[in-house]
PDB file of N, CA and C in Angstrom:
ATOM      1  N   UNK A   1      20.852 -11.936 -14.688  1.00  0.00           N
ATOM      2  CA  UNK A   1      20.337 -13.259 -14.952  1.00  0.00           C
ATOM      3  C   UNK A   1      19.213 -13.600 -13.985  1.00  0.00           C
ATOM      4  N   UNK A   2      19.185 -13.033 -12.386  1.00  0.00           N
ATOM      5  CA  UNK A   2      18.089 -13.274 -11.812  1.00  0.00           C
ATOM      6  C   UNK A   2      16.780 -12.924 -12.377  1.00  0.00           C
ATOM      7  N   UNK A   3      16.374 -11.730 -13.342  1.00  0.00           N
ATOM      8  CA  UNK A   3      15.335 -11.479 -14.145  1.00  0.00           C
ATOM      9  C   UNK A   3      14.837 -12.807 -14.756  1.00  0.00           C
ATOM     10  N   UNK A   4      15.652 -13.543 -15.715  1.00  0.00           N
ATOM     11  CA  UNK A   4      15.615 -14.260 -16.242  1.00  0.00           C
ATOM     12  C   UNK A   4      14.993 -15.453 -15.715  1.00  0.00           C
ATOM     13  N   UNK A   5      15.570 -16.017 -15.154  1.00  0.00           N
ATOM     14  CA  UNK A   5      14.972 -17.223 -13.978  1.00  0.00           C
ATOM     15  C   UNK A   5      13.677 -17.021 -13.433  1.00  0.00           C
ATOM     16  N   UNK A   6      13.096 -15.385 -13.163  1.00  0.00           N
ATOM     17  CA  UNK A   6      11.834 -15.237 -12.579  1.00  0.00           C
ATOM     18  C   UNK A   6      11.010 -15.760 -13.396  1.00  0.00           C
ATOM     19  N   UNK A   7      11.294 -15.387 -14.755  1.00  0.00           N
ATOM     20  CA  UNK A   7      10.205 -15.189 -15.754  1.00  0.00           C
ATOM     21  C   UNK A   7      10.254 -16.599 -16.107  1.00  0.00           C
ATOM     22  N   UNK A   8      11.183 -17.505 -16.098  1.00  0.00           N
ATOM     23  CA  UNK A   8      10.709 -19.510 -16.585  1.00  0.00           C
ATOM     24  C   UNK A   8      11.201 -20.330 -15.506  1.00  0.00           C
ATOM     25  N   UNK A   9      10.108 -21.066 -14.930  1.00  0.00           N
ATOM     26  CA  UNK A   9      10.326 -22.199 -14.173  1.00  0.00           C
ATOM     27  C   UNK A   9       9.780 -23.290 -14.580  1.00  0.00           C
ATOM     28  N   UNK A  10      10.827 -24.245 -14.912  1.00  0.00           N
ATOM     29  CA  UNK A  10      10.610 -25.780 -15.741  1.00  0.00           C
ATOM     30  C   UNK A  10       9.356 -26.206 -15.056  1.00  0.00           C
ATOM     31  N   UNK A  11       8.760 -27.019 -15.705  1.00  0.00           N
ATOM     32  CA  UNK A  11       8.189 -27.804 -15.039  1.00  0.00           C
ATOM     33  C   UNK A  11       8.641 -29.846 -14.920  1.00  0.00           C
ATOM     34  N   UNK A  12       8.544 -30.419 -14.024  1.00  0.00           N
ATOM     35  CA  UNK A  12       8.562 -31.704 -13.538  1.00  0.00           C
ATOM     36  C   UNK A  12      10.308 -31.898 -14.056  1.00  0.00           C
ATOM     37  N   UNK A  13      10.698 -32.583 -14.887  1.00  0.00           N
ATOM     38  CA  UNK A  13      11.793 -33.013 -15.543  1.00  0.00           C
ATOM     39  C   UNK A  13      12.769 -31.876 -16.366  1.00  0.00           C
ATOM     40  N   UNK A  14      12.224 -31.349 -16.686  1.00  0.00           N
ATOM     41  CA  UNK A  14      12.470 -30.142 -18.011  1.00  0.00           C
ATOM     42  C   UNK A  14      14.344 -29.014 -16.811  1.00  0.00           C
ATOM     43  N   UNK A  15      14.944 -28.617 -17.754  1.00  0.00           N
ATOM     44  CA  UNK A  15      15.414 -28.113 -17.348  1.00  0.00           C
ATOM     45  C   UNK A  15      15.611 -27.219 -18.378  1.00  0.00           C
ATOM     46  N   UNK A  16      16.094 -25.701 -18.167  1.00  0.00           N
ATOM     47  CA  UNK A  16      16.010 -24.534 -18.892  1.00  0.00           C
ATOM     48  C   UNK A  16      17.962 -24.236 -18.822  1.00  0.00           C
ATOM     49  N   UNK A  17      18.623 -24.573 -19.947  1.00  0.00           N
ATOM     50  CA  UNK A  17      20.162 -24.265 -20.539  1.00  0.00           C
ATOM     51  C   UNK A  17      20.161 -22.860 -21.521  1.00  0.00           C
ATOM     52  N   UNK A  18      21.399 -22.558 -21.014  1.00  0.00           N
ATOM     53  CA  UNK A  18      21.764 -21.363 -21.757  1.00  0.00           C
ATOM     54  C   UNK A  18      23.170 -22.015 -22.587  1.00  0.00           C
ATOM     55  N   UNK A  19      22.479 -21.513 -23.833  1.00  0.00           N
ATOM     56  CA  UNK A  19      23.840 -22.543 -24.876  1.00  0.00           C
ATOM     57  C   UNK A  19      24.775 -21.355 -24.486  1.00  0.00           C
ATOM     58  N   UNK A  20      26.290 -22.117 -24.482  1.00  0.00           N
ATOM     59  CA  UNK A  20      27.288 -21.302 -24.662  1.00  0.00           C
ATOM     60  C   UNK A  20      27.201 -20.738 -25.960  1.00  0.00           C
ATOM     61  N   UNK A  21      28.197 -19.409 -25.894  1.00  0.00           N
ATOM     62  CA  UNK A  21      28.596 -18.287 -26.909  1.00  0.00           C
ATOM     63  C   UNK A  21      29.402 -19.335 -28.458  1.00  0.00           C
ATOM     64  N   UNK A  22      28.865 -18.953 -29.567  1.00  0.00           N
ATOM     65  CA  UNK A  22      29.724 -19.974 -30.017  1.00  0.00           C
ATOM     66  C   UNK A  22      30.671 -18.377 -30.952  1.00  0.00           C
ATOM     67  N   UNK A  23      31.960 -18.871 -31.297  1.00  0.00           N
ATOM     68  CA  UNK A  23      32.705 -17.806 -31.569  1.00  0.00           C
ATOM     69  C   UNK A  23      32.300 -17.720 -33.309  1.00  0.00           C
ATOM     70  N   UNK A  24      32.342 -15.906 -33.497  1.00  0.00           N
ATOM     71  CA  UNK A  24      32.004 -15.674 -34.786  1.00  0.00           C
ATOM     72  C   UNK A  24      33.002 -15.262 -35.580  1.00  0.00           C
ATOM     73  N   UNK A  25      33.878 -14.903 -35.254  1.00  0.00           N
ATOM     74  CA  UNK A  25      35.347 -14.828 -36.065  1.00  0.00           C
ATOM     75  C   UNK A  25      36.883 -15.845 -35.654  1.00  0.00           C
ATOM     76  N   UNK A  26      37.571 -15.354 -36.363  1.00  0.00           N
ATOM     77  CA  UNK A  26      38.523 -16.466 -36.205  1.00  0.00           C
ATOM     78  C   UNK A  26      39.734 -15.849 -35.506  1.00  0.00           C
ATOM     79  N   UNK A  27      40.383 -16.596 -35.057  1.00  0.00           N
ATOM     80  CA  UNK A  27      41.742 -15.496 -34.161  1.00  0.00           C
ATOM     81  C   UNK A  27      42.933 -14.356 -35.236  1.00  0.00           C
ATOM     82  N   UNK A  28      42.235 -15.143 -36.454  1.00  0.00           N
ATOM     83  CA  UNK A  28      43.313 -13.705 -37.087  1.00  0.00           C
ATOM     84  C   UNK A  28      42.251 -12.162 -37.317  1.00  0.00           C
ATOM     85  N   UNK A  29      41.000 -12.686 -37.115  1.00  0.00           N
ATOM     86  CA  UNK A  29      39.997 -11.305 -37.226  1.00  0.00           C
ATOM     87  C   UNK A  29      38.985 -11.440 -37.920  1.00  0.00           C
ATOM     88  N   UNK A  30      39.311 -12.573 -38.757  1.00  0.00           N
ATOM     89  CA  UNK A  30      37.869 -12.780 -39.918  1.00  0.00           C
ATOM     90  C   UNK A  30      36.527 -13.352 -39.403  1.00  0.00           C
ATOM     91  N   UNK A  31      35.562 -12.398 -40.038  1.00  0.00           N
ATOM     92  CA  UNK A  31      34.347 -12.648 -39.575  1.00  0.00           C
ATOM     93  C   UNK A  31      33.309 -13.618 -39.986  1.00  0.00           C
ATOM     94  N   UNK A  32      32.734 -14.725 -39.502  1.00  0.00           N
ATOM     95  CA  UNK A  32      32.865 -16.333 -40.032  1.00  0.00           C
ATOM     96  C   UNK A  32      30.945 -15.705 -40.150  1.00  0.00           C
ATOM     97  N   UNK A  33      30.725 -16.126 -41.086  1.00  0.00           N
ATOM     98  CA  UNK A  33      28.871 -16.001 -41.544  1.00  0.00           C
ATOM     99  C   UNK A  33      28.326 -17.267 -40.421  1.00  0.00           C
ATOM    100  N   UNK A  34      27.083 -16.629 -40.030  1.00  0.00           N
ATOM    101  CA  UNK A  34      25.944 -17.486 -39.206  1.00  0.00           C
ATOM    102  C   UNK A  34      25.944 -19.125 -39.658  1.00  0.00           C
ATOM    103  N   UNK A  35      25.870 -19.359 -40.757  1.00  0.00           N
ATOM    104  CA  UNK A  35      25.098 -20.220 -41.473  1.00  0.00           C
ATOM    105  C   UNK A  35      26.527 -21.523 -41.684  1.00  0.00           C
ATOM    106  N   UNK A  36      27.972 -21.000 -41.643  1.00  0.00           N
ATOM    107  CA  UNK A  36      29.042 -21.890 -41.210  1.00  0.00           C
ATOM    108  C   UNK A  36      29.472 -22.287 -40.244  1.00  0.00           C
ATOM    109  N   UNK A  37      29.005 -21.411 -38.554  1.00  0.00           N
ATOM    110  CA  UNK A  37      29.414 -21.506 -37.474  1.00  0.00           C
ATOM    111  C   UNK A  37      28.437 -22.703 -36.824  1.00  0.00           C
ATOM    112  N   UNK A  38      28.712 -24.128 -36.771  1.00  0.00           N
ATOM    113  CA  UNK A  38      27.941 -25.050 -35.779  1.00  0.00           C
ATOM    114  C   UNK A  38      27.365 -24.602 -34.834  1.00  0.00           C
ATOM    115  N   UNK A  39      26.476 -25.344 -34.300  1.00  0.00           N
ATOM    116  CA  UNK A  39      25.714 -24.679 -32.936  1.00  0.00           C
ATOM    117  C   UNK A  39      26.596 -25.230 -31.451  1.00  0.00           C
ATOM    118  N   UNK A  40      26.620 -24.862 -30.768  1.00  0.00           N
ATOM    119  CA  UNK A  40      27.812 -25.283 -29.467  1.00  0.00           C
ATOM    120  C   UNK A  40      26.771 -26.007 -28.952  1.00  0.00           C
ATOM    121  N   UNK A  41      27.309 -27.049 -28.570  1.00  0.00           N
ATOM    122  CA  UNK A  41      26.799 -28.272 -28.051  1.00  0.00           C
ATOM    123  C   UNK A  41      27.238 -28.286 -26.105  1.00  0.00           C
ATOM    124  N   UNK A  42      27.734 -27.097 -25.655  1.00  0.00           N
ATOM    125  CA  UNK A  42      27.522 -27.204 -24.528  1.00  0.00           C
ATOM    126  C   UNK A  42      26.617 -25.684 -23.912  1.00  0.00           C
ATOM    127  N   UNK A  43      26.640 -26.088 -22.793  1.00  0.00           N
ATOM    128  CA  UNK A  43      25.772 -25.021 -22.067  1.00  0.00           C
ATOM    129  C   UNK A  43      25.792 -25.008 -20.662  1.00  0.00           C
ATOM    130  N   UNK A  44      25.037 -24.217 -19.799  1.00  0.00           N
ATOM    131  CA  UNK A  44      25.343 -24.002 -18.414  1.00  0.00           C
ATOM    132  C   UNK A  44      23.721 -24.113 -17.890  1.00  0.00           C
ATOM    133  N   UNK A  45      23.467 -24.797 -16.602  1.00  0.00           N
ATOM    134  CA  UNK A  45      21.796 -24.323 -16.297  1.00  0.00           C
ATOM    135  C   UNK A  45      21.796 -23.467 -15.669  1.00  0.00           C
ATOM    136  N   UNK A  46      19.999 -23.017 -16.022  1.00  0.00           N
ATOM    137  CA  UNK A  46      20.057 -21.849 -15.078  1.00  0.00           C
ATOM    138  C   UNK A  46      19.025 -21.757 -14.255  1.00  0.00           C
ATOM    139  N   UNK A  47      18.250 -23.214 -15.033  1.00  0.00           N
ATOM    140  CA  UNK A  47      17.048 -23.214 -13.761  1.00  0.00           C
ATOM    141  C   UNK A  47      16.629 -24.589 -14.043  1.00  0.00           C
ATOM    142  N   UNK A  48      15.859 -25.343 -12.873  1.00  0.00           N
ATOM    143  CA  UNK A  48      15.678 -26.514 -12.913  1.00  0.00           C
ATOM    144  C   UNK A  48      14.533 -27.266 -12.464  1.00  0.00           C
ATOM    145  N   UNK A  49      13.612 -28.270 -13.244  1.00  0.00           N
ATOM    146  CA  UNK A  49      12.557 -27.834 -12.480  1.00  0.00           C
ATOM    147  C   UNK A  49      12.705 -29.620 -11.108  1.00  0.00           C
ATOM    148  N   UNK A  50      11.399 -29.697 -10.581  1.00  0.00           N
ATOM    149  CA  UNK A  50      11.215 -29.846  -9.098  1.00  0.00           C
ATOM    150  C   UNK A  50      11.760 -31.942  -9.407  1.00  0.00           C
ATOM    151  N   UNK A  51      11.541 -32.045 -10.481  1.00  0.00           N
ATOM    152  CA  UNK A  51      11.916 -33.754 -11.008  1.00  0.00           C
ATOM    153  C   UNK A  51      10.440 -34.031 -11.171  1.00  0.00           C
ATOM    154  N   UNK A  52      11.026 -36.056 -12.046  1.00  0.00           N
ATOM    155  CA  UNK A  52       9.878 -36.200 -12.608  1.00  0.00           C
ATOM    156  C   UNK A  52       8.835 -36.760 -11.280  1.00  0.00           C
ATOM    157  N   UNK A  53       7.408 -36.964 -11.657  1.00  0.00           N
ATOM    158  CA  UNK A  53       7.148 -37.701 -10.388  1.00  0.00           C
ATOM    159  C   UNK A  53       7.227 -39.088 -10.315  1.00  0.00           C
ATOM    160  N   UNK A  54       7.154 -39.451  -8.760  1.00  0.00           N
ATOM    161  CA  UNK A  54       7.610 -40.682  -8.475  1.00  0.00           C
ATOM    162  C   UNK A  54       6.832 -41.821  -9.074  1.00  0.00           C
ATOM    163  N   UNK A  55       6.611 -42.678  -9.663  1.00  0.00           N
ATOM    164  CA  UNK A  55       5.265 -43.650 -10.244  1.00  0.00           C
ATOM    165  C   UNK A  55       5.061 -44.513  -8.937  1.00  0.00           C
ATOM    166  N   UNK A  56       5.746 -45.001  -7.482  1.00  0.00           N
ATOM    167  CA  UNK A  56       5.696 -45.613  -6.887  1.00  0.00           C
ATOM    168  C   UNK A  56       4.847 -44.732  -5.732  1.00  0.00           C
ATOM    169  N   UNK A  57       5.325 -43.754  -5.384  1.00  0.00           N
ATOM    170  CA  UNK A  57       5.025 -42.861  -4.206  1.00  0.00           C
ATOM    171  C   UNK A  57       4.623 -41.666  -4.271  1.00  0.00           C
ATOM    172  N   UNK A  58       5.027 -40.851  -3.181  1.00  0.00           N
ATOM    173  CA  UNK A  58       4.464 -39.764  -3.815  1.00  0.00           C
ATOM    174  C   UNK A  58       5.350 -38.778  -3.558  1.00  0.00           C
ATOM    175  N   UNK A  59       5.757 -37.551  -4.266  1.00  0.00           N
ATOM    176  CA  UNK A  59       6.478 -36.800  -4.436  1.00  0.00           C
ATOM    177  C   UNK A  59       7.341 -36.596  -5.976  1.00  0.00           C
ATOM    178  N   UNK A  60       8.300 -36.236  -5.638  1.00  0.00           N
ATOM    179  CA  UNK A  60       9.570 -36.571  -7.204  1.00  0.00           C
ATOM    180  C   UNK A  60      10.548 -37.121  -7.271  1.00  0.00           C
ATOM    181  N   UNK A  61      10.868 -37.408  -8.433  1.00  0.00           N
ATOM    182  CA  UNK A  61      12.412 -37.857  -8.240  1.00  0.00           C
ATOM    183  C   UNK A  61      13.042 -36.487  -8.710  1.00  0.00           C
ATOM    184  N   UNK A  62      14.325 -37.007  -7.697  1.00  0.00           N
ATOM    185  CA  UNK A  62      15.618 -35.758  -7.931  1.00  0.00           C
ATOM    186  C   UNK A  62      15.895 -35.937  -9.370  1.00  0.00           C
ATOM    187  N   UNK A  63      16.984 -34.275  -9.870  1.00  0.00           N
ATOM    188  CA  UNK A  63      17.170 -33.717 -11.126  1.00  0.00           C
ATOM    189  C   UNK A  63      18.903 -34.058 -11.014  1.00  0.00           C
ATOM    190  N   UNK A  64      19.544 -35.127 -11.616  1.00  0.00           N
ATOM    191  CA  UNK A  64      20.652 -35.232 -11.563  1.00  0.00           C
ATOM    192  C   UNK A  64      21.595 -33.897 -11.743  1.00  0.00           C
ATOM    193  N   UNK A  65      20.828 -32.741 -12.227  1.00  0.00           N
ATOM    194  CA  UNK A  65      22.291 -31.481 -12.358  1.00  0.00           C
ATOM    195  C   UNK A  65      21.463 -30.516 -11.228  1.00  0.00           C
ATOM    196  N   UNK A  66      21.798 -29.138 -11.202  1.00  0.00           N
ATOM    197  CA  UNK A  66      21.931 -28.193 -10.481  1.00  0.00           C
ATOM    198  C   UNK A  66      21.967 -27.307 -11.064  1.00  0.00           C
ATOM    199  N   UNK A  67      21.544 -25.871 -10.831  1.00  0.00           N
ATOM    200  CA  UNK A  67      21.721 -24.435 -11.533  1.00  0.00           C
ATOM    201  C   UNK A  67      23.326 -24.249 -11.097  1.00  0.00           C
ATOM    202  N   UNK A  68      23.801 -24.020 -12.364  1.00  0.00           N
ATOM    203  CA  UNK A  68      25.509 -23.167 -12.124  1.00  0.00           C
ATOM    204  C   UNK A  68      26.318 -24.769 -13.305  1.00  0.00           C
ATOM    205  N   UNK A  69      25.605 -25.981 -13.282  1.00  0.00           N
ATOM    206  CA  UNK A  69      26.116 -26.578 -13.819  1.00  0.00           C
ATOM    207  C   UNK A  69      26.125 -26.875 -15.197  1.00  0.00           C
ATOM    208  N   UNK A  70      27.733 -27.288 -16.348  1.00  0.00           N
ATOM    209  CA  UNK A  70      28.645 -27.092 -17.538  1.00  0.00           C
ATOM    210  C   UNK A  70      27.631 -28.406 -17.758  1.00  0.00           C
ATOM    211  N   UNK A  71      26.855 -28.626 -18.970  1.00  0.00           N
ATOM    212  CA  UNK A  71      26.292 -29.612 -19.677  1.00  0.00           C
ATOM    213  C   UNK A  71      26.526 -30.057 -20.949  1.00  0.00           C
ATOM    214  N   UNK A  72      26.365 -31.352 -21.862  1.00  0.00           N
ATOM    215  CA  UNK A  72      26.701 -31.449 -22.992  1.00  0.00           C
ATOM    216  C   UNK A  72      25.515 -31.645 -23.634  1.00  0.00           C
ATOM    217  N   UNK A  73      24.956 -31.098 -24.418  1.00  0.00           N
ATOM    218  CA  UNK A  73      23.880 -31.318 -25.151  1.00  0.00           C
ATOM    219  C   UNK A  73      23.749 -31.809 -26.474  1.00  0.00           C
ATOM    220  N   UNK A  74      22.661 -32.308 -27.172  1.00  0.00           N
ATOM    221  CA  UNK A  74      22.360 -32.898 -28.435  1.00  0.00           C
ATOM    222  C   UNK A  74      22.398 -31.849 -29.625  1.00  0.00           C
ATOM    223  N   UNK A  75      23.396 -31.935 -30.668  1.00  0.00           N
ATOM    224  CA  UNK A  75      22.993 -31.148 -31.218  1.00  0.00           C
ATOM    225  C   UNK A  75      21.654 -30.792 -31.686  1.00  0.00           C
ATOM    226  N   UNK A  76      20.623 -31.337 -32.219  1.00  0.00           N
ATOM    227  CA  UNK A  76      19.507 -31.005 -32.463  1.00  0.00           C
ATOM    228  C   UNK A  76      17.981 -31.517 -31.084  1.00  0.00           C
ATOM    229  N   UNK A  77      17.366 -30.614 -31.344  1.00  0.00           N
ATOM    230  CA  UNK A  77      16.611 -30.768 -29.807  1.00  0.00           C
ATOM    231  C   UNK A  77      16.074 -29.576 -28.734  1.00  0.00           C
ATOM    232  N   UNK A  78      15.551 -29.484 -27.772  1.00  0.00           N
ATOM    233  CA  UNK A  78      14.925 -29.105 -27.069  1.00  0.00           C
ATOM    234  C   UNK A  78      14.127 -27.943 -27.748  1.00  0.00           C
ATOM    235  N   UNK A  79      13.364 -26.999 -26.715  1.00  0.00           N
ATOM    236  CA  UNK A  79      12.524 -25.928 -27.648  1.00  0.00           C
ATOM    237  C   UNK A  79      12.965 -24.395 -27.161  1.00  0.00           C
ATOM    238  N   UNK A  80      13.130 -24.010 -27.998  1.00  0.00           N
ATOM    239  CA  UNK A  80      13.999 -22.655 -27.732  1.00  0.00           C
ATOM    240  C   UNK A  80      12.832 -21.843 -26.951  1.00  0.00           C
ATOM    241  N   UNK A  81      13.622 -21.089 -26.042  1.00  0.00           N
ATOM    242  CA  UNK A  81      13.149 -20.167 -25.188  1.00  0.00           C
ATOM    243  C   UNK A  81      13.313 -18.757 -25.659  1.00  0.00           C
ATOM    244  N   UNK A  82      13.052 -17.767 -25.950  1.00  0.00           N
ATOM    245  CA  UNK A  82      12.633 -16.315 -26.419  1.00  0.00           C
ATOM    246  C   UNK A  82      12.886 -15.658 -24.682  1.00  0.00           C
ATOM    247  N   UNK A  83      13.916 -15.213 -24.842  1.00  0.00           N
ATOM    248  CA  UNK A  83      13.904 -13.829 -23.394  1.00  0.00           C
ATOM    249  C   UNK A  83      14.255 -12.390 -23.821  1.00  0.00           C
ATOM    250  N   UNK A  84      14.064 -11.334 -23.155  1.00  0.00           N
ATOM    251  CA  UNK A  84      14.782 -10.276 -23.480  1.00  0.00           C
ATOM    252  C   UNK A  84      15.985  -9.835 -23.374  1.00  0.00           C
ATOM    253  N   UNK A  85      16.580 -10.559 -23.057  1.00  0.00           N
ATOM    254  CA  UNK A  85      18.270 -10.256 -23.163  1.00  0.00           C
ATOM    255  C   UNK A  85      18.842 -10.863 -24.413  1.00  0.00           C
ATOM    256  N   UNK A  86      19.607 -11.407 -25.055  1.00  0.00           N
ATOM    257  CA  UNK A  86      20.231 -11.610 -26.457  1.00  0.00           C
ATOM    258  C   UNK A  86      20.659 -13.023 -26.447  1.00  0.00           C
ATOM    259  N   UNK A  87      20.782 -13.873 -24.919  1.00  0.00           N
ATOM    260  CA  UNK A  87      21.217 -15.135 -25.035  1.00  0.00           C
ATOM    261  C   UNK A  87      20.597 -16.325 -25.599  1.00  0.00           C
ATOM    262  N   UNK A  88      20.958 -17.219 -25.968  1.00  0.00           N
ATOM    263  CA  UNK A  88      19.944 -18.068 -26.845  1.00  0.00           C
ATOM    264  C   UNK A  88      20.003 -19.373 -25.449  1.00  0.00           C
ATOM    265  N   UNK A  89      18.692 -19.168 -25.137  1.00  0.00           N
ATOM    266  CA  UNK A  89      18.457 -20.025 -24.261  1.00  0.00           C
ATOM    267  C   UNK A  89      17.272 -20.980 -24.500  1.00  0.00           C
ATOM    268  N   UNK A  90      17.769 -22.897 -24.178  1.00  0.00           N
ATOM    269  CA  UNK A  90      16.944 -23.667 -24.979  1.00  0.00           C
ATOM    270  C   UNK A  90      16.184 -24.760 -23.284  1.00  0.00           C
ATOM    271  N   UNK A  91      15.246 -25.045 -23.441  1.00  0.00           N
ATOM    272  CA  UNK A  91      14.432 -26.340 -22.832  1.00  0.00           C
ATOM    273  C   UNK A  91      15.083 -27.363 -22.870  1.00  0.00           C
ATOM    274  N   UNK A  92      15.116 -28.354 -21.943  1.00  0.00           N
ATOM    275  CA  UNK A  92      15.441 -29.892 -22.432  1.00  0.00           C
ATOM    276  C   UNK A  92      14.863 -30.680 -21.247  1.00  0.00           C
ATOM    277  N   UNK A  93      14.698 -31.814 -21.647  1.00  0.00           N
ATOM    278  CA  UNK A  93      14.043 -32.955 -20.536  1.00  0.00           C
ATOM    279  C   UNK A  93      15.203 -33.253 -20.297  1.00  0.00           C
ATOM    280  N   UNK A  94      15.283 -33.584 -18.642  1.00  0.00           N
ATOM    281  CA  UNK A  94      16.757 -34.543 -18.184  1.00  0.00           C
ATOM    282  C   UNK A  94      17.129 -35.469 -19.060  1.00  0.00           C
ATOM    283  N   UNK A  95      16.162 -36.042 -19.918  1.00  0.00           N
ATOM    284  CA  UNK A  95      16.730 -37.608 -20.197  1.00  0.00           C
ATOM    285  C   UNK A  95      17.407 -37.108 -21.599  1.00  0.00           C
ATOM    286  N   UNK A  96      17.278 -35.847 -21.997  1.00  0.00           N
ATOM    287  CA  UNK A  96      18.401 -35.417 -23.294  1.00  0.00           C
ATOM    288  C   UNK A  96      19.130 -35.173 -23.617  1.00  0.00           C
ATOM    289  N   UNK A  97      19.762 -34.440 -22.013  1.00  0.00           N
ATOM    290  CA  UNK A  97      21.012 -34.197 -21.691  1.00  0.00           C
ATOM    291  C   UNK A  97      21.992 -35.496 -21.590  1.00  0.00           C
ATOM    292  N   UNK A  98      23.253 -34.992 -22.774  1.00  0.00           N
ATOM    293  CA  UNK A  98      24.176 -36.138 -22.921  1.00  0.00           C
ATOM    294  C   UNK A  98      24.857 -36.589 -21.465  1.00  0.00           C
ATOM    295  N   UNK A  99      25.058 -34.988 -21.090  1.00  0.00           N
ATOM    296  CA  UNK A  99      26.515 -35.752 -19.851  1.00  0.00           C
ATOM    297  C   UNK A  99      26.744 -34.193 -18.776  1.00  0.00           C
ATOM    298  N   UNK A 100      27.408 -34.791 -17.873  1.00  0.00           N
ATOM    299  CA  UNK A 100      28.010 -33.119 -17.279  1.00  0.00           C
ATOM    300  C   UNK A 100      29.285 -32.950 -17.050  1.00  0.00           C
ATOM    301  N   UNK A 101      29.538 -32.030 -17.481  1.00  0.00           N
ATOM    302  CA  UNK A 101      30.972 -31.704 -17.575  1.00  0.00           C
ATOM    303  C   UNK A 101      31.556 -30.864 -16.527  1.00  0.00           C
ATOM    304  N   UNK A 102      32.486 -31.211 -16.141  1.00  0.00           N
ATOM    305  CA  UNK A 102      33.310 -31.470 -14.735  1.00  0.00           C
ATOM    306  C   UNK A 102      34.853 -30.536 -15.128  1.00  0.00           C
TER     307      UNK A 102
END
C-alpha cells in the first residue's frame, strides 16, 4: 500500500478512501452477479491531504480524519481513482464524508 500513497496526494480538503471489499457470494457458496451486489458504503483512508485553507489567516485548517481511519460514505459521489493494484479506490472532499466509525 506504501506504492500506492506515493503515486496520489490529495490536494487542500480532498481525501483519497479505499472502499471496503463488498462480498460476492453468499455464505452457502452462491455466486451473487456485479450488477445485484450494492456498493459498500464504508471505507478506510489512506491518504489525506494538508486541509482547506484558512479564509482568515494564513495556513490550513485541520482534516477531521487521519490515514488508518473506518469512514462512512455517500453512496453516490466522489471520483474514482484508477491504481495498479485491483482495489477500488475513490476521492472525496471532507465535507462528503458522512461520519467516522469508531
Amino acid at each position: 500500500m506504501a506504492s500506492v500513497i506515493k503515486k496520489v496526494v490529495p490536494m487542500l480538503d480532498r481525501i483519497l478512501i479505499q472502499r471496503a471489499e463488498v462480498k460476492t457470494s453468499t455464505a452457502g457458496g452462491i455466486l451473487l452477479p456485479e450488477d445485484s451486489v450494492p456498493k459498500e458504503m464504508q471505507g478506510v483512508v489512506v491518504a489525506v491531504g494538508p486541509g482547506a485553507r484558512n479564509p482568515v489567516g494564513s495556513g490550513h485548517l485541520p482534516v477531521a480524519v487521519k490515514e488508518g481511519d473506518r469512514v462512512l460514505l455517500p453512496k453516490y459521489g466522489g471520483t474514482k481513482v484508477d491504481m495498479d493494484d485491483k482495489r477500488e479506490y475513490v476521492l472525496f472532499r471532507e465535507s462528503d464524508i458522512l461520519a467516522k466509525l469508531e
